[in-house]
C-alpha atoms as a PDB file:
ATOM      1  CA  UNK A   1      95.003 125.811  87.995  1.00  0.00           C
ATOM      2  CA  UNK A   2      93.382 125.976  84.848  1.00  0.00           C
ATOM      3  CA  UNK A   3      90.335 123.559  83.788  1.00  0.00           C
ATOM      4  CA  UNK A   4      92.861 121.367  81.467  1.00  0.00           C
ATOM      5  CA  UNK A   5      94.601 120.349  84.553  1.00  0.00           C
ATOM      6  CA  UNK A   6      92.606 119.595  87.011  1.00  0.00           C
ATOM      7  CA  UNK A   7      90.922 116.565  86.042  1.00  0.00           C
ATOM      8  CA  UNK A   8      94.799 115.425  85.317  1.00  0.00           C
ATOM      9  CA  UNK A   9      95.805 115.928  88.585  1.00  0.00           C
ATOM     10  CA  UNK A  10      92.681 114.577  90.020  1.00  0.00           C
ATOM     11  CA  UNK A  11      93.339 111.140  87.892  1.00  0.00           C
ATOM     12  CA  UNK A  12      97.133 111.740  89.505  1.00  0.00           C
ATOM     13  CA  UNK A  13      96.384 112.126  92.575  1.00  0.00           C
ATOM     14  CA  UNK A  14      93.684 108.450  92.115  1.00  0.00           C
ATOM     15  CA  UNK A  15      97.175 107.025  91.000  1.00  0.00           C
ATOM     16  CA  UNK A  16      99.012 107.668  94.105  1.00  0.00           C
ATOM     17  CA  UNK A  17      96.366 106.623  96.273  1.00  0.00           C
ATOM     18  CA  UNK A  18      96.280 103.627  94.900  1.00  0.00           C
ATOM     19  CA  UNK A  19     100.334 103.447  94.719  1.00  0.00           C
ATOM     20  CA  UNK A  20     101.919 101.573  97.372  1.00  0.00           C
ATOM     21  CA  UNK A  21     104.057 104.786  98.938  1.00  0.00           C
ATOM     22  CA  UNK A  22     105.465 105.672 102.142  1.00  0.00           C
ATOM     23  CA  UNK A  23     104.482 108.638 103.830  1.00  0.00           C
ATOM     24  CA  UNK A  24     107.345 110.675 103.204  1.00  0.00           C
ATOM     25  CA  UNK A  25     107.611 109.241  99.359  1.00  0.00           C
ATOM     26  CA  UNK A  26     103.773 110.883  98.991  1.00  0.00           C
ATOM     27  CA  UNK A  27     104.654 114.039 100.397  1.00  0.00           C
ATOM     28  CA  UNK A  28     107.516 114.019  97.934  1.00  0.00           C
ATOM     29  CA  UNK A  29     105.088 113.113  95.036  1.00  0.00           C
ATOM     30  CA  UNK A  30     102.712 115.616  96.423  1.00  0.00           C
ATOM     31  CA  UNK A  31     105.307 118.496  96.323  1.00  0.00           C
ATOM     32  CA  UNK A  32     105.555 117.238  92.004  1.00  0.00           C
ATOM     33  CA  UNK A  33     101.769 117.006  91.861  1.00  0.00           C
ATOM     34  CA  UNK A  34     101.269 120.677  92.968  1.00  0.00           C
ATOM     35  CA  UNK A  35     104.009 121.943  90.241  1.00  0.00           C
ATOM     36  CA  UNK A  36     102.299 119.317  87.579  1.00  0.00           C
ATOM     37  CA  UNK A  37     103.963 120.088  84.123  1.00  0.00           C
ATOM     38  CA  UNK A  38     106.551 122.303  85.546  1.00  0.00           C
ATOM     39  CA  UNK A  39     110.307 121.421  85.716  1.00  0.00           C
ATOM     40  CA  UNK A  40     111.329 122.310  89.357  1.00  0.00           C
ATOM     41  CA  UNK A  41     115.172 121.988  90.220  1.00  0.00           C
ATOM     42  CA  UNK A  42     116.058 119.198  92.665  1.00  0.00           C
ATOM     43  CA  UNK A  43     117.846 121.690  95.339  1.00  0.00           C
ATOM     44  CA  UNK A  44     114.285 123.478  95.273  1.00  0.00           C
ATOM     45  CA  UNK A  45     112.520 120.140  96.043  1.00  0.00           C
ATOM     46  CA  UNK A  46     115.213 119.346  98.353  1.00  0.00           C
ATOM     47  CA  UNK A  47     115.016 122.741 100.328  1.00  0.00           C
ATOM     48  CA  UNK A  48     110.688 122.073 100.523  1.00  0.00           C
ATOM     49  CA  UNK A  49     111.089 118.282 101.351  1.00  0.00           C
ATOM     50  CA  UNK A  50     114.019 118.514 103.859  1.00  0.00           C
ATOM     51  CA  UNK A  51     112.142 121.991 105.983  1.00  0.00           C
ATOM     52  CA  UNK A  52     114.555 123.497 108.123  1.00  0.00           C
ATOM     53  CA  UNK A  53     117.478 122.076 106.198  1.00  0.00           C
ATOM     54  CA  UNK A  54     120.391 124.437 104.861  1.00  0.00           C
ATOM     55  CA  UNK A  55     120.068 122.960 101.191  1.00  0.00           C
ATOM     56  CA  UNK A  56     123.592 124.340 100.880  1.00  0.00           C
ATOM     57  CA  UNK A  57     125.583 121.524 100.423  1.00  0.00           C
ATOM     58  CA  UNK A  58     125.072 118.252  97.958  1.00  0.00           C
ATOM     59  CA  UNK A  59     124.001 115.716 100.865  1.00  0.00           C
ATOM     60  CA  UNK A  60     120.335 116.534 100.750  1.00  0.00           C
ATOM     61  CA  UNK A  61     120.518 117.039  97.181  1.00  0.00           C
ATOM     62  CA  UNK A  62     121.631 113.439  96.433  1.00  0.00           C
ATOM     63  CA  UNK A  63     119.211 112.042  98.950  1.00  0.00           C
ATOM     64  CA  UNK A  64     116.747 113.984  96.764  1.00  0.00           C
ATOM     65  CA  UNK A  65     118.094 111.464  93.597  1.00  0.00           C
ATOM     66  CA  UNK A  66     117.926 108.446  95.876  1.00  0.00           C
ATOM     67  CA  UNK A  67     114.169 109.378  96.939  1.00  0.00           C
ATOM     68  CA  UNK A  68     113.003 109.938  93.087  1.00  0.00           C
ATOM     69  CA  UNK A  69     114.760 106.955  91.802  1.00  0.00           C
ATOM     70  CA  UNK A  70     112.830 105.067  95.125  1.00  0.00           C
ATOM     71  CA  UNK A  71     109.545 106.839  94.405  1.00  0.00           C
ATOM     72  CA  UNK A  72     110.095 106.012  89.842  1.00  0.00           C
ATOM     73  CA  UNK A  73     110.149 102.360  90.628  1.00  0.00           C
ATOM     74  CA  UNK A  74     106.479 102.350  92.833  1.00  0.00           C
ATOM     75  CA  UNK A  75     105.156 104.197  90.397  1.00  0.00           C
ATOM     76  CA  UNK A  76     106.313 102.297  87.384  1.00  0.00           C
ATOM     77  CA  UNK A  77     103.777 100.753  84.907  1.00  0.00           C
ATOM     78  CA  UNK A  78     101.114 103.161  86.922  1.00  0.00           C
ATOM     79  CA  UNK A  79     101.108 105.775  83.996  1.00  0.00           C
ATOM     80  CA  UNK A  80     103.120 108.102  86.027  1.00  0.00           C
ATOM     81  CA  UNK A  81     106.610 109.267  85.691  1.00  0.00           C
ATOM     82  CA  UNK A  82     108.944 111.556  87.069  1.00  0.00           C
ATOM     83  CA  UNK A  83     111.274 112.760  84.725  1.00  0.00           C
ATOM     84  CA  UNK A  84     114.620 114.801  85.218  1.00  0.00           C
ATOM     85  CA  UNK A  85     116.362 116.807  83.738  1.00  0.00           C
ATOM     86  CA  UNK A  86     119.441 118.729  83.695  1.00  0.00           C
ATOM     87  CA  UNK A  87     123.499 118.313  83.573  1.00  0.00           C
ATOM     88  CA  UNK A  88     124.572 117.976  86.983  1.00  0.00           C
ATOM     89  CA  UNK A  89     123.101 117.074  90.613  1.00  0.00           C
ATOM     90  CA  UNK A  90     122.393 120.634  91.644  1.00  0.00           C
ATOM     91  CA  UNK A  91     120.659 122.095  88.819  1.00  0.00           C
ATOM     92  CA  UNK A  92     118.532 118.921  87.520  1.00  0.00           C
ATOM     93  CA  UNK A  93     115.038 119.401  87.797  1.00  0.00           C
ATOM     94  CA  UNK A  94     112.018 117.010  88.113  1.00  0.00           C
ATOM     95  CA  UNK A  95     108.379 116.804  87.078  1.00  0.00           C
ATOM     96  CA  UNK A  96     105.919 114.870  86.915  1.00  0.00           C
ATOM     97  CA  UNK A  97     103.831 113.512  83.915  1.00  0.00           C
ATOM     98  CA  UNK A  98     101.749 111.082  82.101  1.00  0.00           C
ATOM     99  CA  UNK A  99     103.914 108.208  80.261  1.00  0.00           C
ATOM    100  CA  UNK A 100     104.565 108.698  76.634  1.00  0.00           C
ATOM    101  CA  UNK A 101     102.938 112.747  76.993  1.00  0.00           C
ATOM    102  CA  UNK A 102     104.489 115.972  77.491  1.00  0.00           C
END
């Protein structure tokens, strides 16, 4: 981690203690925190969130969507967002980031 992002995540991580999540919803904004700035394809997050879960098939994939979508709306007007990216289920990524930065 370089100097530049640690007080980022630090203020990140402040954010989502103070966010109103579920355990599983801050493991799952955990496994974004750690990969800060990175784009990291849902069937990667899936195959980390779900552990010991053939990520083979598009069920844990779409609960992936259903989870972000659940975890974007607790964390709206907090200055975090998750953003996606990408043209289909499989290979659209996520990452987290500040509102309005890069």
């Amino acid at each position: 981690m370089s100097v530049c992002e640690a007080p980022i995540k630090s203020e990140a991580e402040e954010v989502l203690d103070e966010a109103d999540l579920t355990p599983r919803e801050r493991e799952l904004a955990e496994l974004l925190l750690v990969r800060w700035g990175t784009w990291t394809r849902g069937r990667d997050l899936a195959a980390a969130f779900y552990v010991g879960v053939a990520v083979t098939m598009d069920a844990p994939v779409n609960a992936m969507g259903v989870r972000m979508h659940a975890l974007r709306t607790k964390l709206a007007g907090s200055g975090l967002e998750i953003r996606s990216d990408g043209p289909g289920r499989s290979s659209r990524g996520y990452r987290m980031a500040w509102e309005g930065g890069e």
